[in-house]
C-alpha atoms as a PDB file:
ATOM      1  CA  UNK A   1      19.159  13.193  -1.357  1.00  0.00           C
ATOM      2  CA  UNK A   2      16.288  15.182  -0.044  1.00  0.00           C
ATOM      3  CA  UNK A   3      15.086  12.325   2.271  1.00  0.00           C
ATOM      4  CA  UNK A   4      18.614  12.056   3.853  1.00  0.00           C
ATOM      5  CA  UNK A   5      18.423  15.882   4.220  1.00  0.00           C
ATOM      6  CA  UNK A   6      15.659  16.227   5.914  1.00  0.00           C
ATOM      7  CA  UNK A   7      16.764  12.529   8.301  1.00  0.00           C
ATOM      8  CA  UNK A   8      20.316  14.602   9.285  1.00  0.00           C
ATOM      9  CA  UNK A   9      18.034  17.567  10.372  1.00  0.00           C
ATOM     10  CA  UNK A  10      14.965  16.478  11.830  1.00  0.00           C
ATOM     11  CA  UNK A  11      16.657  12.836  12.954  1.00  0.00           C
ATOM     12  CA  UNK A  12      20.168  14.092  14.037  1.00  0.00           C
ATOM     13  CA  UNK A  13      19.524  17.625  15.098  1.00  0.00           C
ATOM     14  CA  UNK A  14      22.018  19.203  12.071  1.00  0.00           C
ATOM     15  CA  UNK A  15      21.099  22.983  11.672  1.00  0.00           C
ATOM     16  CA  UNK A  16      19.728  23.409   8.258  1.00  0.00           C
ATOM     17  CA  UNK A  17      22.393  25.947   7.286  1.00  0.00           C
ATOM     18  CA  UNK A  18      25.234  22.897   7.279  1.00  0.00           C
ATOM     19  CA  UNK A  19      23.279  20.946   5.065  1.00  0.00           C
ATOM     20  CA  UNK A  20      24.479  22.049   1.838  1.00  0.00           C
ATOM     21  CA  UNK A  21      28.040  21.860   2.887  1.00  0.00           C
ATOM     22  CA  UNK A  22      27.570  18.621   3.795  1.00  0.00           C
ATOM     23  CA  UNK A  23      25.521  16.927   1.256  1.00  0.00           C
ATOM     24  CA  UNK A  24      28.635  18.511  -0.911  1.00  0.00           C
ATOM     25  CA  UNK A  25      30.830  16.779   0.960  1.00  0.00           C
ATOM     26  CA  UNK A  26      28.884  13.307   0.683  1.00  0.00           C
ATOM     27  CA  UNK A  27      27.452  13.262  -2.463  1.00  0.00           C
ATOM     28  CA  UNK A  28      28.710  16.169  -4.774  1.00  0.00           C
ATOM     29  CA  UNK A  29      25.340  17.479  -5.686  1.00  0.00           C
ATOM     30  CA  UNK A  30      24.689  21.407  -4.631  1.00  0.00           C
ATOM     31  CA  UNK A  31      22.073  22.385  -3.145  1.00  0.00           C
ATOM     32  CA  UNK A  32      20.413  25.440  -1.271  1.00  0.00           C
ATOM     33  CA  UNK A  33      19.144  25.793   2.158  1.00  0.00           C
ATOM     34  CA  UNK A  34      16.533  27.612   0.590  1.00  0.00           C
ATOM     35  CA  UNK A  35      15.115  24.609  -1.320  1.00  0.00           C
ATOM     36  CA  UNK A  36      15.533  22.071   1.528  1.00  0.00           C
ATOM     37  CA  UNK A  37      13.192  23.992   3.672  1.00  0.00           C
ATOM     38  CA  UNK A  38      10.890  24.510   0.412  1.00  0.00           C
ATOM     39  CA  UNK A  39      10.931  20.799  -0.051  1.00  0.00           C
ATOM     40  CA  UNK A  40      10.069  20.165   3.951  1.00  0.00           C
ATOM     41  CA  UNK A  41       7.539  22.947   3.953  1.00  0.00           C
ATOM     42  CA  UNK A  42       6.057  20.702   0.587  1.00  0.00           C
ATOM     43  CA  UNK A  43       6.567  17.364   2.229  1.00  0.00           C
ATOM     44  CA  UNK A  44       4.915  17.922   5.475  1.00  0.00           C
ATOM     45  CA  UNK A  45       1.613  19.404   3.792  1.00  0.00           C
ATOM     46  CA  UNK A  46       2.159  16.572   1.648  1.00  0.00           C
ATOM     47  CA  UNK A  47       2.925  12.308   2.533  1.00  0.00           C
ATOM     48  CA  UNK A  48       4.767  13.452   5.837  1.00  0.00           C
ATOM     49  CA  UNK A  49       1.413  15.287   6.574  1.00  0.00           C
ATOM     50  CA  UNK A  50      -0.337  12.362   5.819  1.00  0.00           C
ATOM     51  CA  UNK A  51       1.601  10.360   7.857  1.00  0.00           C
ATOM     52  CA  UNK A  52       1.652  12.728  10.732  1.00  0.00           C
ATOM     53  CA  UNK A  53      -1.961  12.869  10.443  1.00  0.00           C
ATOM     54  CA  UNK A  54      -1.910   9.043  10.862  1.00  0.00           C
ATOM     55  CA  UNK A  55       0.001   8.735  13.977  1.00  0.00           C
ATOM     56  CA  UNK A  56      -2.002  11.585  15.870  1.00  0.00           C
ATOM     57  CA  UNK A  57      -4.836   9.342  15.397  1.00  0.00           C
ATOM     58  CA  UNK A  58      -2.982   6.487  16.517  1.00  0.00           C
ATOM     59  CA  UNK A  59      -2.626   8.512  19.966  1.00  0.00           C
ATOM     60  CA  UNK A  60      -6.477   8.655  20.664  1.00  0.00           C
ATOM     61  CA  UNK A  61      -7.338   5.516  21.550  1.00  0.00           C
ATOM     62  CA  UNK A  62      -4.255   4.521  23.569  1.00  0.00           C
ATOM     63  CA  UNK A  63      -4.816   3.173  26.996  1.00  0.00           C
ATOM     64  CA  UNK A  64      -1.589   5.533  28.128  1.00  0.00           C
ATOM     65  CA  UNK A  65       0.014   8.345  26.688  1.00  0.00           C
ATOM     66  CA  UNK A  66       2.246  10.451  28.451  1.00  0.00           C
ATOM     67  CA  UNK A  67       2.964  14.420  27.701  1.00  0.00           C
ATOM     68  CA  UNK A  68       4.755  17.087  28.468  1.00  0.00           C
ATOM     69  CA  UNK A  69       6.249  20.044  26.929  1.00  0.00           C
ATOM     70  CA  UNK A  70       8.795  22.563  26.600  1.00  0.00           C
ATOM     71  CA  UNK A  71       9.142  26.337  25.164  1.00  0.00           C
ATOM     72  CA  UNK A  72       9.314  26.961  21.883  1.00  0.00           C
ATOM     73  CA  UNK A  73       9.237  30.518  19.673  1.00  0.00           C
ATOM     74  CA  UNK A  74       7.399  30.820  16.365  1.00  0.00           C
ATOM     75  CA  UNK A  75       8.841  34.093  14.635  1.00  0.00           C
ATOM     76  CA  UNK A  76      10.359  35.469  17.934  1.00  0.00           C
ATOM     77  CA  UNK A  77       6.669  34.887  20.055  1.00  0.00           C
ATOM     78  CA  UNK A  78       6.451  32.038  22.633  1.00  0.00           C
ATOM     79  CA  UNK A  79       4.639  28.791  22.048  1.00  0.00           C
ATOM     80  CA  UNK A  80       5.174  25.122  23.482  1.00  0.00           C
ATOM     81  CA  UNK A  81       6.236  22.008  21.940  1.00  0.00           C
ATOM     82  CA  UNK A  82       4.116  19.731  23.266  1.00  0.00           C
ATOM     83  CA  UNK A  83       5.423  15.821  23.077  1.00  0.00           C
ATOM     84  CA  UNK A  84       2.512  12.717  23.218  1.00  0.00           C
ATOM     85  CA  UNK A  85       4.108   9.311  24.004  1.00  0.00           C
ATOM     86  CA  UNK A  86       2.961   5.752  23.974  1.00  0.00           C
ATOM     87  CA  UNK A  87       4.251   2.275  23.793  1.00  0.00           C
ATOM     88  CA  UNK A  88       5.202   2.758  19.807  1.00  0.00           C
ATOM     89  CA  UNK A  89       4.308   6.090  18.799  1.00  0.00           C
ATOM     90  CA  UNK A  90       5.726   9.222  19.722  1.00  0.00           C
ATOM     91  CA  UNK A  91       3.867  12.834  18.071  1.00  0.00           C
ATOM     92  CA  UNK A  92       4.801  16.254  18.819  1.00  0.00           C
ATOM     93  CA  UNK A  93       2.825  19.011  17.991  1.00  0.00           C
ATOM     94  CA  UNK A  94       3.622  23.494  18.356  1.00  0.00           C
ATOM     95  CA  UNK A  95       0.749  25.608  19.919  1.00  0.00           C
ATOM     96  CA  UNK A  96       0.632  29.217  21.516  1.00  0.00           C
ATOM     97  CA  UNK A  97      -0.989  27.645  24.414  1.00  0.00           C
ATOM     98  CA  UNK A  98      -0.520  24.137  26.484  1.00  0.00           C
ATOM     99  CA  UNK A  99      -3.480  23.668  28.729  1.00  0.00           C
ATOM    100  CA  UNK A 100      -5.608  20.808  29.288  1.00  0.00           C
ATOM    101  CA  UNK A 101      -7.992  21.798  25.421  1.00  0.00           C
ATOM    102  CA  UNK A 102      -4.273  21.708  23.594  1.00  0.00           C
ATOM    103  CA  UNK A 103      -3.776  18.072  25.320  1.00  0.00           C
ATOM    104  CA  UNK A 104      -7.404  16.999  24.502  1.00  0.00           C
ATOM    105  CA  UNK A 105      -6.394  17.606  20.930  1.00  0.00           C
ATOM    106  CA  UNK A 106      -4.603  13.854  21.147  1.00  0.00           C
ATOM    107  CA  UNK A 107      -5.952  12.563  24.546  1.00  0.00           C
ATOM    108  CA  UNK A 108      -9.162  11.004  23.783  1.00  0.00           C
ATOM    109  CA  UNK A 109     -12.157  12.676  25.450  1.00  0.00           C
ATOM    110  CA  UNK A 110     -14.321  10.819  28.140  1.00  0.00           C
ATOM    111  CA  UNK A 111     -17.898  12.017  27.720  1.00  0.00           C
ATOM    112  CA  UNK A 112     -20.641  10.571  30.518  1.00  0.00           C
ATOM    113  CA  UNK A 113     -23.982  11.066  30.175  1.00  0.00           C
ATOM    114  CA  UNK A 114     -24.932  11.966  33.770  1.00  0.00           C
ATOM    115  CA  UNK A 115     -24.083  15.457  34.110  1.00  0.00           C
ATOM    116  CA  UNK A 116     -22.864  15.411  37.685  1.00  0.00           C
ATOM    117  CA  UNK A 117     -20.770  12.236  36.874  1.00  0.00           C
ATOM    118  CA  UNK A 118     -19.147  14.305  34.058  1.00  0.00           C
ATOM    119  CA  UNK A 119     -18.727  16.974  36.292  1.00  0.00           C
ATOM    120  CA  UNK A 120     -17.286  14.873  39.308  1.00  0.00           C
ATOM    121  CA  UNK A 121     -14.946  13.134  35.671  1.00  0.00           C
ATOM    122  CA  UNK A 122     -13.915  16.731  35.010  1.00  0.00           C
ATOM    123  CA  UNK A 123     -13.015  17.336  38.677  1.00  0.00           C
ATOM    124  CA  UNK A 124     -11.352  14.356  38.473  1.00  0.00           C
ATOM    125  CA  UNK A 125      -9.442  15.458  35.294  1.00  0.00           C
ATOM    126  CA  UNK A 126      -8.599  19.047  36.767  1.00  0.00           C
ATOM    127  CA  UNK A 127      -6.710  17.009  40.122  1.00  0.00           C
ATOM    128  CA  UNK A 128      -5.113  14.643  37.362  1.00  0.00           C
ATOM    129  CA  UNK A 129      -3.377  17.616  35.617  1.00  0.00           C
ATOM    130  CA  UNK A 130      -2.173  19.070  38.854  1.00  0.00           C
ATOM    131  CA  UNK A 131      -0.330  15.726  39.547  1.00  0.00           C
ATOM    132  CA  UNK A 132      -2.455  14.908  42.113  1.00  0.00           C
ATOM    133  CA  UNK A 133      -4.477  11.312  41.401  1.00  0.00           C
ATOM    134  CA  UNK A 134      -1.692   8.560  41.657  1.00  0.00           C
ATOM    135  CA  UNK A 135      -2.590   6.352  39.232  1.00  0.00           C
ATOM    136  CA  UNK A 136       0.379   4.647  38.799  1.00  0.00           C
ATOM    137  CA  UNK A 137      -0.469   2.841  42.539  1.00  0.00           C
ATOM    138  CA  UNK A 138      -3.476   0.893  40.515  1.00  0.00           C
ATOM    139  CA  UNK A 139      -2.636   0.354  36.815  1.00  0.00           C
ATOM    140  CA  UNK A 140       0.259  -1.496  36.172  1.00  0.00           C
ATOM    141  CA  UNK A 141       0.935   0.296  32.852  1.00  0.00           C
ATOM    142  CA  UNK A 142       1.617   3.417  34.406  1.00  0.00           C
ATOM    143  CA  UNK A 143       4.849   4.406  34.949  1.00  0.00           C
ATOM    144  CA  UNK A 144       5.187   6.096  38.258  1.00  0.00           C
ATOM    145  CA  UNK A 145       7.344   9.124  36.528  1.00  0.00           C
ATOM    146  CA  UNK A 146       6.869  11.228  33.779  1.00  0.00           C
ATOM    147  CA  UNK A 147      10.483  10.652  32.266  1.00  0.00           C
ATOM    148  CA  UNK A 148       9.055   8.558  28.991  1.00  0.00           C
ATOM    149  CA  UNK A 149       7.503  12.506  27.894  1.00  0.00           C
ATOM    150  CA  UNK A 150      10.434  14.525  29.291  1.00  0.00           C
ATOM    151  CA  UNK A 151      12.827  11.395  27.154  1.00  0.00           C
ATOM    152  CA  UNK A 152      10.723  12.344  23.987  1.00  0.00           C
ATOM    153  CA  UNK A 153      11.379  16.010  24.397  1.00  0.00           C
ATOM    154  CA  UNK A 154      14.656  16.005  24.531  1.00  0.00           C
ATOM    155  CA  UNK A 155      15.732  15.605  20.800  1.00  0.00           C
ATOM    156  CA  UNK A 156      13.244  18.992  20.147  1.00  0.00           C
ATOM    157  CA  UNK A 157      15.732  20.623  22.880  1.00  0.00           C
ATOM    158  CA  UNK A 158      18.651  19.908  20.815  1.00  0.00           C
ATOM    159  CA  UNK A 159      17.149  21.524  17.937  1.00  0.00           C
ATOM    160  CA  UNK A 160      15.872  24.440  20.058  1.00  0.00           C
ATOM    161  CA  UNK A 161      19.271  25.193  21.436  1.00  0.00           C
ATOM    162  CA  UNK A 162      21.124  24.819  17.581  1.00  0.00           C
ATOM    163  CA  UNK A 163      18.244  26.366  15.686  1.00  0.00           C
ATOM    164  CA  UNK A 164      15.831  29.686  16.404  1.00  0.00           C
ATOM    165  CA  UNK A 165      12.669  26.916  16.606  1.00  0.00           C
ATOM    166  CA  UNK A 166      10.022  28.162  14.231  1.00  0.00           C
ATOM    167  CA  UNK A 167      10.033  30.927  11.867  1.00  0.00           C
ATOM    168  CA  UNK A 168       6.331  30.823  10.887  1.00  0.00           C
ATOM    169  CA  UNK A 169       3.538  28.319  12.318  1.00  0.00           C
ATOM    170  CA  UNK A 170       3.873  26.511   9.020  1.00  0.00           C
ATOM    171  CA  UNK A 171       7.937  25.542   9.931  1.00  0.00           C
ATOM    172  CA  UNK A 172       6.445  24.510  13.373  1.00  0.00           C
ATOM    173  CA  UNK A 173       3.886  22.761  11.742  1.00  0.00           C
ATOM    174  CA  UNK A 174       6.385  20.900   9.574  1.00  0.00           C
ATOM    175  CA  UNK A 175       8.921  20.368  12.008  1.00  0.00           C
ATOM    176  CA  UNK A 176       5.706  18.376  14.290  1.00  0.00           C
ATOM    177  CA  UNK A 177       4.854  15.999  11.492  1.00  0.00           C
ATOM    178  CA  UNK A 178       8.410  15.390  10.675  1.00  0.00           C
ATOM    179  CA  UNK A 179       9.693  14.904  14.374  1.00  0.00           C
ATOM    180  CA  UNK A 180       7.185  12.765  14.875  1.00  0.00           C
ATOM    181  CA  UNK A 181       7.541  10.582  11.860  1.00  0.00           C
ATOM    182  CA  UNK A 182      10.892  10.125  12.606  1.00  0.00           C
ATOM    183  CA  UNK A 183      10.951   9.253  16.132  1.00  0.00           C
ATOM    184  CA  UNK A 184       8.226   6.947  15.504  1.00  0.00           C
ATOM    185  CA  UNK A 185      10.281   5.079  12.854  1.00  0.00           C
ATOM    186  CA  UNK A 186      13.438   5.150  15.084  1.00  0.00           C
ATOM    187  CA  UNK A 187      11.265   3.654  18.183  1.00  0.00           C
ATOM    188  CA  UNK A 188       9.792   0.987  15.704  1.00  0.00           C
ATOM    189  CA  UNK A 189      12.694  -0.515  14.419  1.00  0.00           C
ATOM    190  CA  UNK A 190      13.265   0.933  11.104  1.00  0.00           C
ATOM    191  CA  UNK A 191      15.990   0.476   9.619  1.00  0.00           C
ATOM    192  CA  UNK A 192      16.965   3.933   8.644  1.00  0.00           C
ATOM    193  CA  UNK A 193      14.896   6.987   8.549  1.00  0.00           C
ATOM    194  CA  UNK A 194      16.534   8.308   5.375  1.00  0.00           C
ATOM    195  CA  UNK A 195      14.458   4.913   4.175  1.00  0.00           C
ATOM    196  CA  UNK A 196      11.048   6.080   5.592  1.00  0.00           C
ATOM    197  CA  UNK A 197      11.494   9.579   4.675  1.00  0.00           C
ATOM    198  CA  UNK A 198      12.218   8.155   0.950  1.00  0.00           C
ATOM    199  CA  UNK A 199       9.171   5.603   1.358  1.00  0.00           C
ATOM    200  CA  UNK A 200       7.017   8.297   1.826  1.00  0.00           C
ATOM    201  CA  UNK A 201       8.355  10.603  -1.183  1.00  0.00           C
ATOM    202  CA  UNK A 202       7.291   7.714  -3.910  1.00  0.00           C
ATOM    203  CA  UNK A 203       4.013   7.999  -5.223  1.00  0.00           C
ATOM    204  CA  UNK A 204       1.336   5.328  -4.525  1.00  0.00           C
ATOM    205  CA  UNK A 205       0.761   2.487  -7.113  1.00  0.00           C
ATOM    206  CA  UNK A 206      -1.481   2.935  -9.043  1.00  0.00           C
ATOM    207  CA  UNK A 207      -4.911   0.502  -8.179  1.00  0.00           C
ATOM    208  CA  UNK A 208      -4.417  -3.062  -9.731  1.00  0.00           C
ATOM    209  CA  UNK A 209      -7.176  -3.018 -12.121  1.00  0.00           C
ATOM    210  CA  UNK A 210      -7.523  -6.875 -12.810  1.00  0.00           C
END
C-alpha cells in the first residue's frame, strides 16, 4: 500500500495530504499523512537511496546528458531542482546553488594533463555553459534543443505548483531519489511503478550457500 502511495505522489503528482482519503477510498486501510512521509523519508535513505545512488552513477559516463533546472524552496529559502537526462535514465537532484560545480556533480569531469590544454578545456567549458559551442552541428547525438531537460522537468513543476516543494533538505533529498527512480522506470518500460517501488521494499535473498 505504501509503494502505491508513494507511485500516486511522486509518479502522478497527488499532494500528499489526499493520500489518506484516497487509499480509503481504494483499499479501506487508514492511514496518516504523517507516516507516508515517515515511510518516504525511511525509503529514500534506504533501497530508493540505493537505487538513486545507482542511477547518478549511471549519468557519469554517458556520452550525452542534458540538464536544466527550475526553482525550488526548501523550508521557504530558494534552491533549484536540477534535472540530468540521457537516453534511459533520467536523475534529479535539489541544491542551493546551480552552477557549473552543482552540474559536475553528475557530468563526468575531463581532466588533461597539459595545463594550458586544461585551461583552453575549461575555456571551452565556460563558452559551452553560455550556449555558445554548437555542438549539435558535429555529433549526431546531440539534439539541437534543450527540450529532452526542460521535458524531464516538467513533472517536478507539477508538484511545485500542488505542493510547497521541500520542507527540509532531507524531503528534497527524498523527493530526488524518488523522482528519479520513477521516471527512470516509466522511461524503461516498466510495467508499473507501484511494482518497482514494491521491488525495492523486499529485502534481498539471502546468499545461496551451496
Amino acid at each position: 500500500m505504501k509503494a502505491a502511495a508513494h507511485s500516486l505522489h511522486y509518479g502522478h503528482g497527488v499532494p500528499v495530504r489526499r493520500l489518506p482519503a484516497i487509499l480509503r477510498e481504494m483499499t479501506g486501510i487508514g492511514v496518516t499523512q504523517s507516516a507516508l512521509t515517515q515511510d518516504a523519508m525511511k525509503q529514500a535513505e534506504g533501497p530508493v537511496g540505493a537505487a538513486y545512488q545507482e542511477l547518478r552513477a549511471q549519468v557519469r559516463p554517458a556520452r550525452v546528458v542534458y540538464t536544466d533546472d527550475t526553482s525550488w524552496r526548501i523550508g521557504g529559502d530558494g534552491a533549484y531542482l536540477m534535472a540530468f537526462d540521457t537516453c534511459d535514465t533520467t536523475v534529479y537532484q535539489v541544491r542551493t546553488r546551480h552552477g557549473n560545480e552543482q552540474v559536475r556533480e553528475l557530468v563526468r569531469i575531463r581532466r588533461l594533463r597539459d595545463r594550458d590544454n586544461q585551461r583552453l578545456l575549461d575555456g571551452i567549458g565556460l563558452q559551452h555553459d553560455q550556449g555558445r559551442v554548437l555542438n549539435f552541428l558535429y555529433q549526431s547525438e546531440v539534439e539541437p534543443t534543450n527540450n529532452r531537460a526542460e521535458r524531464a522537468l516538467r513533472p517536478a513543476v507539477i508538484a511545485r505548483k500542488v505542493s510547497q516543494c521541500s520542507k527540509t533538505q532531507r524531503g528534497a533529498d527524498a523527493f530526488a531519489a524518488f523522482t528519479s527512480v520513477v521516471r527512470t522506470a516509466i522511461k524503461r518500460g516498466a510495467a508499473t511503478v507501484t511494482q518497482t517501488l514494491h521491488t525495492l521494499r523486499r529485502p534481498a535473498p539471502p546468499p545461496d550457500s551451496t
